[in-house]
Structures are given as structure tokens and as C-alpha cells.
PDB file of N, CA and C in Angstrom:
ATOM      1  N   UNK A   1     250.447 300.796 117.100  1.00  0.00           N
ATOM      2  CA  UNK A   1     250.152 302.141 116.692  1.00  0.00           C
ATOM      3  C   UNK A   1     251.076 303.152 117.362  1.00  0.00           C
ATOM      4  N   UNK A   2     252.042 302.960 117.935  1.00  0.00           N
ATOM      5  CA  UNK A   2     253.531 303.170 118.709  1.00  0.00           C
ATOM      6  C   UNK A   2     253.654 304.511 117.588  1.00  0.00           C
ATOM      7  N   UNK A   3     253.773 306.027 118.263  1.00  0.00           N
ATOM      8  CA  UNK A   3     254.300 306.843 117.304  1.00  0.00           C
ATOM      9  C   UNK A   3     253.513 307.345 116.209  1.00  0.00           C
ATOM     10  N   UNK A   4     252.234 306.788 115.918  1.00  0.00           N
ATOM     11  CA  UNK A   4     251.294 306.943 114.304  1.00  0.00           C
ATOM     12  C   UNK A   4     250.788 308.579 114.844  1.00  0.00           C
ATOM     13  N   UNK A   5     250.420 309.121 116.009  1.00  0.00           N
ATOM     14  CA  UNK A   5     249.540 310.114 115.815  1.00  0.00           C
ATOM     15  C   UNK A   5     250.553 311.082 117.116  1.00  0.00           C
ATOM     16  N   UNK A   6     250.227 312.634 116.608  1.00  0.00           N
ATOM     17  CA  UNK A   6     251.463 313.399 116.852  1.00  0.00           C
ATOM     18  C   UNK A   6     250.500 314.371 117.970  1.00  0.00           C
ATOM     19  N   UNK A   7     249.427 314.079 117.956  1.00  0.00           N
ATOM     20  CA  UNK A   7     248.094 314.281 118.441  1.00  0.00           C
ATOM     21  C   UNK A   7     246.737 313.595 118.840  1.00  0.00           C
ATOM     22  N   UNK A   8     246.571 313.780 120.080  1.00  0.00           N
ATOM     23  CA  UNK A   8     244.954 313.351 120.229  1.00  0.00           C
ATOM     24  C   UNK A   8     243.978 313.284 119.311  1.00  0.00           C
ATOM     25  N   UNK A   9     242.761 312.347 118.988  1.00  0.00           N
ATOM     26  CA  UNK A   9     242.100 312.734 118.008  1.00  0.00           C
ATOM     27  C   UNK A   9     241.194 312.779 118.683  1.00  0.00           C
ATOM     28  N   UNK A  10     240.449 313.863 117.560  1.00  0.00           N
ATOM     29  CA  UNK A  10     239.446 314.994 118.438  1.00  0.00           C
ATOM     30  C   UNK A  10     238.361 314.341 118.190  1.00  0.00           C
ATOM     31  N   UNK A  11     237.688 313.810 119.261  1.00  0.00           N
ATOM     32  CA  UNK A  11     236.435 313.195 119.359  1.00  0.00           C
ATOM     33  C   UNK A  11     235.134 314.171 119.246  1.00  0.00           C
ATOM     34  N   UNK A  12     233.837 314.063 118.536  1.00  0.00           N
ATOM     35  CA  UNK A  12     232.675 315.130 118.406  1.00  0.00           C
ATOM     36  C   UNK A  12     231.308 314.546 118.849  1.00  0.00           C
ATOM     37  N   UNK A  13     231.258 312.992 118.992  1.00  0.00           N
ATOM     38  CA  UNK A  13     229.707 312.552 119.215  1.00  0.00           C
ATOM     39  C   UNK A  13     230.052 311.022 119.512  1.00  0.00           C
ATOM     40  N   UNK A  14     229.282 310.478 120.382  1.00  0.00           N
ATOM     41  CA  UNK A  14     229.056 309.496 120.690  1.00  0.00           C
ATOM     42  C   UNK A  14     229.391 308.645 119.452  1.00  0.00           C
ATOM     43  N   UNK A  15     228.683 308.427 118.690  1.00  0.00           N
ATOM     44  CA  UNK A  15     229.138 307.734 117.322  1.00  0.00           C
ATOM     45  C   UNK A  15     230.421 307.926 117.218  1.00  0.00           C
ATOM     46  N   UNK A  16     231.529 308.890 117.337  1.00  0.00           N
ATOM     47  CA  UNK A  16     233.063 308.913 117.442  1.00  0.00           C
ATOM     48  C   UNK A  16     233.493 308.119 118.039  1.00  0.00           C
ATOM     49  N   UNK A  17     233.067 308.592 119.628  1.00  0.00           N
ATOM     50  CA  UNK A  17     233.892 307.713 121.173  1.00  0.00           C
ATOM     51  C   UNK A  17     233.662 305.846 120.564  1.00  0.00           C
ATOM     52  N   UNK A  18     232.538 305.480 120.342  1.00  0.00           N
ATOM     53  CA  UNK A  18     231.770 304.345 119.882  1.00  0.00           C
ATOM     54  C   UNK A  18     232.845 303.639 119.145  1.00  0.00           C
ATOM     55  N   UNK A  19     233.005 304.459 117.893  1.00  0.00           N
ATOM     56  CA  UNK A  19     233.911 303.949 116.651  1.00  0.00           C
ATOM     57  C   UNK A  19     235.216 303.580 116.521  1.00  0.00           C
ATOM     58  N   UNK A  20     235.808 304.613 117.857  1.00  0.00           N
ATOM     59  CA  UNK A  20     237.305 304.470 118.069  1.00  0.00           C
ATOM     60  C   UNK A  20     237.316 303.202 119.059  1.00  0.00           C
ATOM     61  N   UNK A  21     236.559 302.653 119.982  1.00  0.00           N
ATOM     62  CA  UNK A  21     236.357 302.303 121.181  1.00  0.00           C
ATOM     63  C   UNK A  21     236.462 300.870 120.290  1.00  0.00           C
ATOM     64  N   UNK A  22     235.433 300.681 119.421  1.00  0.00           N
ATOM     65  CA  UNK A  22     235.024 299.612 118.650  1.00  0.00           C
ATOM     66  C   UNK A  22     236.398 299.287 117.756  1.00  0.00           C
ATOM     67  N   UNK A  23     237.190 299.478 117.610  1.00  0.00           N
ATOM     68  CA  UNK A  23     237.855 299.673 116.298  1.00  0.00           C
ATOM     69  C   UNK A  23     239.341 299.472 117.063  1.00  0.00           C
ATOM     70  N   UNK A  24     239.802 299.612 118.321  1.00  0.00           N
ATOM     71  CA  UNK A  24     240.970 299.571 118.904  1.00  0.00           C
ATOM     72  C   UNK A  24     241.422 298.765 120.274  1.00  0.00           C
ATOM     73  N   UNK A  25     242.825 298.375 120.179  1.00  0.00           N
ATOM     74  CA  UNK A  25     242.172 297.317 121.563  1.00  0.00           C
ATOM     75  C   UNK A  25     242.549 298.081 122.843  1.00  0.00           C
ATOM     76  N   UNK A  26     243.158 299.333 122.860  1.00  0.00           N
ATOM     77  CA  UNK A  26     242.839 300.265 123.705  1.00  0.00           C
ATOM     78  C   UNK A  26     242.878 301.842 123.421  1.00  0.00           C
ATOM     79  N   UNK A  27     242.596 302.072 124.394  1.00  0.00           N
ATOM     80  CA  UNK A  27     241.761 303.047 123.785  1.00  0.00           C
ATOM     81  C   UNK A  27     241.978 304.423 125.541  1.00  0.00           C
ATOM     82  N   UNK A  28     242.728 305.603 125.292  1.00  0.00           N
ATOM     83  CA  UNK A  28     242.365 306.708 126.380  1.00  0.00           C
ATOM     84  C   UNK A  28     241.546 307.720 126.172  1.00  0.00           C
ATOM     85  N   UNK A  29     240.727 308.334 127.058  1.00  0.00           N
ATOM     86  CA  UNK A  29     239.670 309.316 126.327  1.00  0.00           C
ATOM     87  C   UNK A  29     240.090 310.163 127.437  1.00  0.00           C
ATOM     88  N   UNK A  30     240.459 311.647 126.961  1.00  0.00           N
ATOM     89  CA  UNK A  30     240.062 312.879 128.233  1.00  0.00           C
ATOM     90  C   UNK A  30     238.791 313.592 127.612  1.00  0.00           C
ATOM     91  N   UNK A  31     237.593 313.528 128.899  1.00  0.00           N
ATOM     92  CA  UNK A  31     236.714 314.569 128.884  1.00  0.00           C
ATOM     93  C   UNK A  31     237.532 316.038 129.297  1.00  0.00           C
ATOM     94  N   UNK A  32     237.165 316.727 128.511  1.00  0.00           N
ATOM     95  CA  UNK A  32     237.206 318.341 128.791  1.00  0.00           C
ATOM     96  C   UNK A  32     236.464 319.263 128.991  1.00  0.00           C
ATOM     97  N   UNK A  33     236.591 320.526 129.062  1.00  0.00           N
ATOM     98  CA  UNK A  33     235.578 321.421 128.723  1.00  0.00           C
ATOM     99  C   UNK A  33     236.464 322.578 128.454  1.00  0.00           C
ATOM    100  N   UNK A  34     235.664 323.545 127.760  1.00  0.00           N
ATOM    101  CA  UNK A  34     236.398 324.759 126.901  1.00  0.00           C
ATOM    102  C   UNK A  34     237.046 325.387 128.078  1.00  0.00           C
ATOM    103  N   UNK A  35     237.988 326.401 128.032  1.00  0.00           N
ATOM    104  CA  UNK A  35     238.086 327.050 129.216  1.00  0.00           C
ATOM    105  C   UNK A  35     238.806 327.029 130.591  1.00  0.00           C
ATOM    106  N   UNK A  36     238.941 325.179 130.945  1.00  0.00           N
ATOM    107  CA  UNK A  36     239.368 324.548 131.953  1.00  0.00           C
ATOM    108  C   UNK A  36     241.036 324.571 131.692  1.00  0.00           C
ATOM    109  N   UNK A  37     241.465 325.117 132.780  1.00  0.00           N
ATOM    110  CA  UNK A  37     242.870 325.586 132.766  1.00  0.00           C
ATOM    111  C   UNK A  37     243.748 324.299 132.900  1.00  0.00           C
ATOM    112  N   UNK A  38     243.230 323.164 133.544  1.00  0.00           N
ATOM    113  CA  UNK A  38     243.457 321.916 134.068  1.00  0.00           C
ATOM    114  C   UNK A  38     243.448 320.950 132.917  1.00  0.00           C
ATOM    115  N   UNK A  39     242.506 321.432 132.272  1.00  0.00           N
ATOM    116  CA  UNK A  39     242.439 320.495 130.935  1.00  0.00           C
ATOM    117  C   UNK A  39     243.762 320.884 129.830  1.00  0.00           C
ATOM    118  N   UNK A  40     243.213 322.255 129.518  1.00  0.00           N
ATOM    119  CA  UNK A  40     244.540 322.908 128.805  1.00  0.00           C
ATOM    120  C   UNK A  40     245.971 322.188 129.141  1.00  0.00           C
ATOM    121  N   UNK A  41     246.305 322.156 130.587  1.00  0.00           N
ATOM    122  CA  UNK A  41     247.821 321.518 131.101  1.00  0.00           C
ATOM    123  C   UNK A  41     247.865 320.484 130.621  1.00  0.00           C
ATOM    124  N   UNK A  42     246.560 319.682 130.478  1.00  0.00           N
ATOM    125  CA  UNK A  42     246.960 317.885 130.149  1.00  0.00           C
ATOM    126  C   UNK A  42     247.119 317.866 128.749  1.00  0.00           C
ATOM    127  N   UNK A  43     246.893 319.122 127.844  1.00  0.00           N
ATOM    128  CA  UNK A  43     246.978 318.498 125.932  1.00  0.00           C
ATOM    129  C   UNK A  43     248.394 318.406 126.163  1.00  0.00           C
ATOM    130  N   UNK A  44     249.771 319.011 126.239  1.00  0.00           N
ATOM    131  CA  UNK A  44     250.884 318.180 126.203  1.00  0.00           C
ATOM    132  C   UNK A  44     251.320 316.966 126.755  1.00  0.00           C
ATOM    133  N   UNK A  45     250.467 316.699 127.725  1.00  0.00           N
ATOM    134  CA  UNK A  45     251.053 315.380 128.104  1.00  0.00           C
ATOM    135  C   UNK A  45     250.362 314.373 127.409  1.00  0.00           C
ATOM    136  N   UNK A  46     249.414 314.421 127.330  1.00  0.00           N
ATOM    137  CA  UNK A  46     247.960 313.463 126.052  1.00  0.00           C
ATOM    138  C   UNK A  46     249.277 313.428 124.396  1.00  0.00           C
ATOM    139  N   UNK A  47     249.630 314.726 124.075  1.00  0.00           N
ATOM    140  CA  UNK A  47     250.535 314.018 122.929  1.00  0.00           C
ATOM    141  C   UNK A  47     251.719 313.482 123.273  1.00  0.00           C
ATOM    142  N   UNK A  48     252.221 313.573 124.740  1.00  0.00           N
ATOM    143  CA  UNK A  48     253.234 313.059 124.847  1.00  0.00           C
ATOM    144  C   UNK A  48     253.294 311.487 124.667  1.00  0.00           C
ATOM    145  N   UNK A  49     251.492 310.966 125.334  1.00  0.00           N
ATOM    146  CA  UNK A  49     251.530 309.534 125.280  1.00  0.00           C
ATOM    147  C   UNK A  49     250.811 309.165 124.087  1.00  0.00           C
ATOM    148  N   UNK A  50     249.919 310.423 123.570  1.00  0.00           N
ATOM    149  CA  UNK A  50     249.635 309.274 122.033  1.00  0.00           C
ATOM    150  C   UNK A  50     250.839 309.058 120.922  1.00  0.00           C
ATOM    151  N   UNK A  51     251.967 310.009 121.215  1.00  0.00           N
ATOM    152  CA  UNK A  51     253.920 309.525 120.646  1.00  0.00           C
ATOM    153  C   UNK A  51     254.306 308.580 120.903  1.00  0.00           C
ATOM    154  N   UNK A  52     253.912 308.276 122.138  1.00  0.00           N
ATOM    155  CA  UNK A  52     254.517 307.026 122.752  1.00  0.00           C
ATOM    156  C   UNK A  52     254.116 305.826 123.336  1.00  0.00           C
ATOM    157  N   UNK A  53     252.613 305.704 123.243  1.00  0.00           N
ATOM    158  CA  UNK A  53     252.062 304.696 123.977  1.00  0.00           C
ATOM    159  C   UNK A  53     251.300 303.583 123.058  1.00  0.00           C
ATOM    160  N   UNK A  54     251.186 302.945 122.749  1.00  0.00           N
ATOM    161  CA  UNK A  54     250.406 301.321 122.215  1.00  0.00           C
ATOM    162  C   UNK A  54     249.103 302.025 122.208  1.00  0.00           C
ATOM    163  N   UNK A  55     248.131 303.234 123.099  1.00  0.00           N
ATOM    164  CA  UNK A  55     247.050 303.249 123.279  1.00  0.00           C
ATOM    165  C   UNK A  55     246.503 304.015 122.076  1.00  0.00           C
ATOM    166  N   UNK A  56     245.145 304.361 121.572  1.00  0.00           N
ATOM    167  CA  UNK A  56     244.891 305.734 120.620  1.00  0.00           C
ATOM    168  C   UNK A  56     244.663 306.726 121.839  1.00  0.00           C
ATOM    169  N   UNK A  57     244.723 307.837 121.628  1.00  0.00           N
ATOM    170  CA  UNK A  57     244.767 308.578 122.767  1.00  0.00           C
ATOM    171  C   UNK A  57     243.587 310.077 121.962  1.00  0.00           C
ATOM    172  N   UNK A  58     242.343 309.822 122.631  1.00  0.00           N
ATOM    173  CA  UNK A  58     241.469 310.942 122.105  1.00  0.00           C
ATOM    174  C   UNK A  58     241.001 311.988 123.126  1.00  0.00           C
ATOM    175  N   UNK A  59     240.465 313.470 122.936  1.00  0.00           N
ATOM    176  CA  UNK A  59     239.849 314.054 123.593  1.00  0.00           C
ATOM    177  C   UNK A  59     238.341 314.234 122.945  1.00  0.00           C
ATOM    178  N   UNK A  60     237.462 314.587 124.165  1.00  0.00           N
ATOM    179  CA  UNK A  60     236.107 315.269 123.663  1.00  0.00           C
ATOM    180  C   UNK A  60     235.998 316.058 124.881  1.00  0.00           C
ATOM    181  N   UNK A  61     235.035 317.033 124.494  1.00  0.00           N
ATOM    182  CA  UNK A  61     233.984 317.534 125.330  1.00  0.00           C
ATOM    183  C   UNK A  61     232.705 317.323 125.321  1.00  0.00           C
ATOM    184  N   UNK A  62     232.173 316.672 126.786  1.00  0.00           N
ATOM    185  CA  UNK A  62     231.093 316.010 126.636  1.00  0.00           C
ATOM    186  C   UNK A  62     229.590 317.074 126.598  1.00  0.00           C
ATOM    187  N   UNK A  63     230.220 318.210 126.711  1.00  0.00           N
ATOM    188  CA  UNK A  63     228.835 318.821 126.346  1.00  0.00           C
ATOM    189  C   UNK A  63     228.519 318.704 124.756  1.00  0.00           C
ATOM    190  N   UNK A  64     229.188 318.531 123.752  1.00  0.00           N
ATOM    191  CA  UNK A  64     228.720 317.785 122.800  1.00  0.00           C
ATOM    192  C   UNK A  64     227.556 316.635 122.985  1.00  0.00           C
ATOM    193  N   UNK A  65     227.281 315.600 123.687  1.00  0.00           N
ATOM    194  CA  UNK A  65     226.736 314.394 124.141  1.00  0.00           C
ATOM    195  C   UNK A  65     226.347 314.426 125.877  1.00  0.00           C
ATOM    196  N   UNK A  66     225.309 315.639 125.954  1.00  0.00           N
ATOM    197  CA  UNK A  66     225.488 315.669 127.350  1.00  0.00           C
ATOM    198  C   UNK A  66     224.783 314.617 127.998  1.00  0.00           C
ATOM    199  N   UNK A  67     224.561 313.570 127.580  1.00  0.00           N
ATOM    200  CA  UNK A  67     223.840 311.718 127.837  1.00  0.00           C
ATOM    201  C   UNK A  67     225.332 311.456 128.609  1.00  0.00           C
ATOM    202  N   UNK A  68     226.592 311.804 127.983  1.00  0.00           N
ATOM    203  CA  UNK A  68     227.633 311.223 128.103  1.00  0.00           C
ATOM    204  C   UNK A  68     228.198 311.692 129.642  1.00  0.00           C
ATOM    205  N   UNK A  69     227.559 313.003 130.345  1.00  0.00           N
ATOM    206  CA  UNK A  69     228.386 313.209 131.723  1.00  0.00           C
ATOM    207  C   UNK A  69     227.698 312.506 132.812  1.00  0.00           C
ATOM    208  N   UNK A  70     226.079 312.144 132.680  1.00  0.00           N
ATOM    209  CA  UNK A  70     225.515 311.017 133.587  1.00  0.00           C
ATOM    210  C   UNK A  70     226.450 308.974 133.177  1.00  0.00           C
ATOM    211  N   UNK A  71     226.418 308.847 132.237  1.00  0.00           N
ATOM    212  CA  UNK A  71     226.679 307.819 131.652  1.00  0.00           C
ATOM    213  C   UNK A  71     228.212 307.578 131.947  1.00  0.00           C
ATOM    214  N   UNK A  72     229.324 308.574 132.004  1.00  0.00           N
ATOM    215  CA  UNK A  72     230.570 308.147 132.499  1.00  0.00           C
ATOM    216  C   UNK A  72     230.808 308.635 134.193  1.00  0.00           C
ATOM    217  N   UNK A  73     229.731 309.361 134.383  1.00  0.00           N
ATOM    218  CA  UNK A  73     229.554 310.115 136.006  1.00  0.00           C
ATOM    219  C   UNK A  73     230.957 311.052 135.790  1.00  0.00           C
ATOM    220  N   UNK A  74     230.643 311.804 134.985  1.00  0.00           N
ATOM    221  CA  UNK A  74     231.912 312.756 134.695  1.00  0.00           C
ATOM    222  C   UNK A  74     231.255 314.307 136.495  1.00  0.00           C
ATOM    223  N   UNK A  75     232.317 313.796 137.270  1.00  0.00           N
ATOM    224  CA  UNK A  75     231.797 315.418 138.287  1.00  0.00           C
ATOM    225  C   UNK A  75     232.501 316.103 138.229  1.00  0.00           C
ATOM    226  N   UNK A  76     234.204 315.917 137.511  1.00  0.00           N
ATOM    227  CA  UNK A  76     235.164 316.795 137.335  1.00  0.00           C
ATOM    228  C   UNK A  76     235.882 316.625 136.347  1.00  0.00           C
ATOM    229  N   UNK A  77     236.287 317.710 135.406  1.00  0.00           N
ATOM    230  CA  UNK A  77     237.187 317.727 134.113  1.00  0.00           C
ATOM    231  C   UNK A  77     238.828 318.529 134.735  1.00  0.00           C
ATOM    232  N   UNK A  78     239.985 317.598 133.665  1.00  0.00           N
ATOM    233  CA  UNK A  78     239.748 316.804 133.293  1.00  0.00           C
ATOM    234  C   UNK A  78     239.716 315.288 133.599  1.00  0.00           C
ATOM    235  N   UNK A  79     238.527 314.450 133.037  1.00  0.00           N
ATOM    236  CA  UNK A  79     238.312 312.744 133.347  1.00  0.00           C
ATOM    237  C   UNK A  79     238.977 312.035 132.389  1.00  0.00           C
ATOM    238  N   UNK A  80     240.252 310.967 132.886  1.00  0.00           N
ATOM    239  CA  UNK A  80     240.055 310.104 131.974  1.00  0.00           C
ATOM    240  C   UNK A  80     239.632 308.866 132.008  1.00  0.00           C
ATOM    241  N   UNK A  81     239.458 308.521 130.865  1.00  0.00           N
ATOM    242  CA  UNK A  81     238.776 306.882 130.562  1.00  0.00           C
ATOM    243  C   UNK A  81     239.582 305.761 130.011  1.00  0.00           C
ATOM    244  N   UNK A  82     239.579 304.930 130.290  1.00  0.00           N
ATOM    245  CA  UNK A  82     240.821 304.118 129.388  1.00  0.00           C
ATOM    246  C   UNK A  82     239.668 302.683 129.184  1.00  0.00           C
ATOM    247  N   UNK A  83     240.073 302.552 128.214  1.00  0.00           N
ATOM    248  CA  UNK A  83     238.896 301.303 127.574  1.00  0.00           C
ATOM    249  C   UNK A  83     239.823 300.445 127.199  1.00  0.00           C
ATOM    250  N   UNK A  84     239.629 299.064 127.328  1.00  0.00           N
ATOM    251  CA  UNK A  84     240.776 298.124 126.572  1.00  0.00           C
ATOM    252  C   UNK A  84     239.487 296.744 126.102  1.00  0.00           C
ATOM    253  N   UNK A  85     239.877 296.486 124.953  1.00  0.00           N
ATOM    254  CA  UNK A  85     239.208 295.673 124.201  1.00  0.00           C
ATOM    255  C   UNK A  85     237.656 296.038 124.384  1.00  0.00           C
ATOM    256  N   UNK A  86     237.570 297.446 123.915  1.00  0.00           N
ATOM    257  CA  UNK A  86     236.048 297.661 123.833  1.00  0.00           C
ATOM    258  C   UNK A  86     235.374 297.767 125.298  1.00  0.00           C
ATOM    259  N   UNK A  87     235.680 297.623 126.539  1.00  0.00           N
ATOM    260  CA  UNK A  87     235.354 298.145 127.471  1.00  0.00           C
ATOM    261  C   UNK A  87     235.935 298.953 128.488  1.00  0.00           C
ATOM    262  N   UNK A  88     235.116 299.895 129.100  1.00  0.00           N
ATOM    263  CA  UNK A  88     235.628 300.688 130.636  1.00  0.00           C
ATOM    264  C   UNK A  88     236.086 299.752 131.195  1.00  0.00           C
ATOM    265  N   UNK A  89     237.888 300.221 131.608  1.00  0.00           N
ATOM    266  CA  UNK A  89     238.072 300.005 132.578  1.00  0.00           C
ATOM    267  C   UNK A  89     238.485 300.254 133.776  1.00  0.00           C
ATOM    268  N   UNK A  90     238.672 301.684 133.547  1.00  0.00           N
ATOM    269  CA  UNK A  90     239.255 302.737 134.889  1.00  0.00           C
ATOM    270  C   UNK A  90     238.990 304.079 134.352  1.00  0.00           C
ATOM    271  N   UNK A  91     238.738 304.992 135.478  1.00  0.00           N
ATOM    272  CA  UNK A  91     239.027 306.061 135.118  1.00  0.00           C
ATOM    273  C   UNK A  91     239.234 306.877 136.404  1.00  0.00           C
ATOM    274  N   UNK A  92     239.735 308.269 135.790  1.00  0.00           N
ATOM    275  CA  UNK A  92     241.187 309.268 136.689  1.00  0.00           C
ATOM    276  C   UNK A  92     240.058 310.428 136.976  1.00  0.00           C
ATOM    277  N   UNK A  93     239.731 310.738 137.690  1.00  0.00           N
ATOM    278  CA  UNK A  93     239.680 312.649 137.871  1.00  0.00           C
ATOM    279  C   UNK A  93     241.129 312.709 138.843  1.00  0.00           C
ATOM    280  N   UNK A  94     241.999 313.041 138.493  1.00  0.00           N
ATOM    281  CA  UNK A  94     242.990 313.646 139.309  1.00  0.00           C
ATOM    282  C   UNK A  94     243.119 315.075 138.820  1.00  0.00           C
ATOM    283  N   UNK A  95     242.895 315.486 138.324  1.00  0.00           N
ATOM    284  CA  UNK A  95     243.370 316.632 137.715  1.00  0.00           C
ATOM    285  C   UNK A  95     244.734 316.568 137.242  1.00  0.00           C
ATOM    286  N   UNK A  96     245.944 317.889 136.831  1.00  0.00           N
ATOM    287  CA  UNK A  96     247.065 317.813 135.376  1.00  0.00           C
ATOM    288  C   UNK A  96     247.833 316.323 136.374  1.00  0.00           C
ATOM    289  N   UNK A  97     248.246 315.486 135.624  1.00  0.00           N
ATOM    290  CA  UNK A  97     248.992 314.081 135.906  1.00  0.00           C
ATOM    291  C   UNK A  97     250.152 314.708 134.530  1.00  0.00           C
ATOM    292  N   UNK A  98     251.839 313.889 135.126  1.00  0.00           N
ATOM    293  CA  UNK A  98     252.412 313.993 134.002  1.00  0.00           C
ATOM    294  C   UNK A  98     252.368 312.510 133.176  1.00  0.00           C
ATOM    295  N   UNK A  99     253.017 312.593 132.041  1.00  0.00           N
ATOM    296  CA  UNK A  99     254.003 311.901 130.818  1.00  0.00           C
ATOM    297  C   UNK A  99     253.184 310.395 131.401  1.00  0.00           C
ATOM    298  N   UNK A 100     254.407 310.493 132.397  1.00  0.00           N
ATOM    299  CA  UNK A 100     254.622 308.863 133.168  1.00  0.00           C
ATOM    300  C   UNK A 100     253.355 308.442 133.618  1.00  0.00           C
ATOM    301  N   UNK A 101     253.272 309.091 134.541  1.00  0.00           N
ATOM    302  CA  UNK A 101     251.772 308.831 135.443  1.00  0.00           C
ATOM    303  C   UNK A 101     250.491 308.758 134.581  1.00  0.00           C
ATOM    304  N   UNK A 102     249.947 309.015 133.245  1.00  0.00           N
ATOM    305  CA  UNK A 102     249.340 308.644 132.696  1.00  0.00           C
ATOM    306  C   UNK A 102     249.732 307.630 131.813  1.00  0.00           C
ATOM    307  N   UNK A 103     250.978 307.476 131.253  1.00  0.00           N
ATOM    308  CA  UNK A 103     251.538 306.093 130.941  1.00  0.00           C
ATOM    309  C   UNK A 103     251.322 304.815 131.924  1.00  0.00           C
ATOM    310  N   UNK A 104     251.587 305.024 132.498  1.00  0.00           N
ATOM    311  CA  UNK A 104     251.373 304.374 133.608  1.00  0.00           C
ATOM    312  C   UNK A 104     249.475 303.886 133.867  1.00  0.00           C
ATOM    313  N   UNK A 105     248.894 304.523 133.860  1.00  0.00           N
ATOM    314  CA  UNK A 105     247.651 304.389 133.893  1.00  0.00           C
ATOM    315  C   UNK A 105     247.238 303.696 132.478  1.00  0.00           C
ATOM    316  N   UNK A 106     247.706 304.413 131.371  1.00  0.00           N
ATOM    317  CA  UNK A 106     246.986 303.654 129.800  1.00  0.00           C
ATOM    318  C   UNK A 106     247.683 302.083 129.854  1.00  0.00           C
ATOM    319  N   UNK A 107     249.023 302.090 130.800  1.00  0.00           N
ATOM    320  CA  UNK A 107     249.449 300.263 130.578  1.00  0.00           C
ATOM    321  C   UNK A 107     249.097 299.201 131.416  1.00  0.00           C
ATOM    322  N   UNK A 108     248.049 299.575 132.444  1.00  0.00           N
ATOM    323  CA  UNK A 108     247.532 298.572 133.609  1.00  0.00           C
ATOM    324  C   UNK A 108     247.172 297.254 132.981  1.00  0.00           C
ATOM    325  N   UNK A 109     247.114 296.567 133.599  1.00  0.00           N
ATOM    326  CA  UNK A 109     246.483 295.078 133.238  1.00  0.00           C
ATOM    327  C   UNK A 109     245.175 295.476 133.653  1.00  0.00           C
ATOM    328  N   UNK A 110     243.808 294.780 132.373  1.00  0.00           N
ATOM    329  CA  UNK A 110     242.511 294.972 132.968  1.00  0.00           C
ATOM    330  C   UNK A 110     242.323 293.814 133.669  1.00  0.00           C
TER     331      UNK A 110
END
């Protein structure tokens, strides 16, 4: 999927995160929230790697699914998640990371 999406796809409900998760053999998710200046910095680098990376690369905000900030222990945005073959297997609060350094993170061995 190298190059298919020029953009994150915008995740809205559990049934989304679920579908993409289910459906891909990996998979990056950033939690956000409206507002977060930190989050804002990471949408260019999020399309930099869904251009370039093997992974699908989605955002949500989990106050959409607020089940979802106990359930991933989200304490700081933005979080990411990286799922490979349908499960968690790491995730980042670092706050803005570039290009590489989240490349780097979506290509780990689980």
C-alpha cells in the first residue's frame, strides 16, 4: 500500500479503528485532540509516512469513543499506536517526532 494514500484516514468510532485494524497487516493510529498544537505538528509528518510507509496510517480523536482513552491509557496527545497483524504493539507519547523517527517506529519487528 506504498504511496496509495496522500493522507491519514480519518478515523470516527471504534467500529472504524476495528475495521482498519481488522482489514490491514499494519496499521499506525495518532490519538488527537482538537486544538493540541503538538498534534497539529505531527499531521505533516503522519502524511509524510502514510506516502511512504507499507503501514495505513490513520488519525482519531478519542473523545469520539471516550471507552477508548481508559482502554489505550491515552494520558497524553499526541499517542501513537501501531498494530501489526490485528494487534497492539507499541505505543509513543513522545510528543512532535519527525519523518524518520516515526518510520522508524511503524517498521519495528513485533
Amino acid at each position: 500500500m506504498t504511496g496509495t494514500r496522500e493522507r491519514p484516514v480519518a478515523l470516527s468510532s471504534r467500529a472504524d479503528l476495528e475495521d482498519l485494524v481488522g482489514s490491514h497487516d499494519r496499521v499506525l493510529v495518532e490519538f488527537y485532540t482538537d486544538g493540541c498544537g503538538k498534534c497539529a505538528a505531527m499531521e505533516p509528518v503522519l502524511s509524510g509516512v502514510a506516502r511512504s510507509s507499507e503501514a495505513v496510517v490513520a488519525t482519531m480523536n478519542p473523545r469520539d469513543d471516550p471507552e477508548l482513552i481508559d482502554e489505550y491509557d491515552v494520558r497524553s496527545v499526541p499517542k501513537l499506536l501501531l498494530f501489526v497483524d490485528g494487534e497492539l504493539v507499541e505505543t509513543r507519547e513522545d510528543g512532535v517526532l519527525g519523518v524518520e523517527a516515526v518510520r522508524a517506529f511503524v517498521a519495528r519487528e513485533n
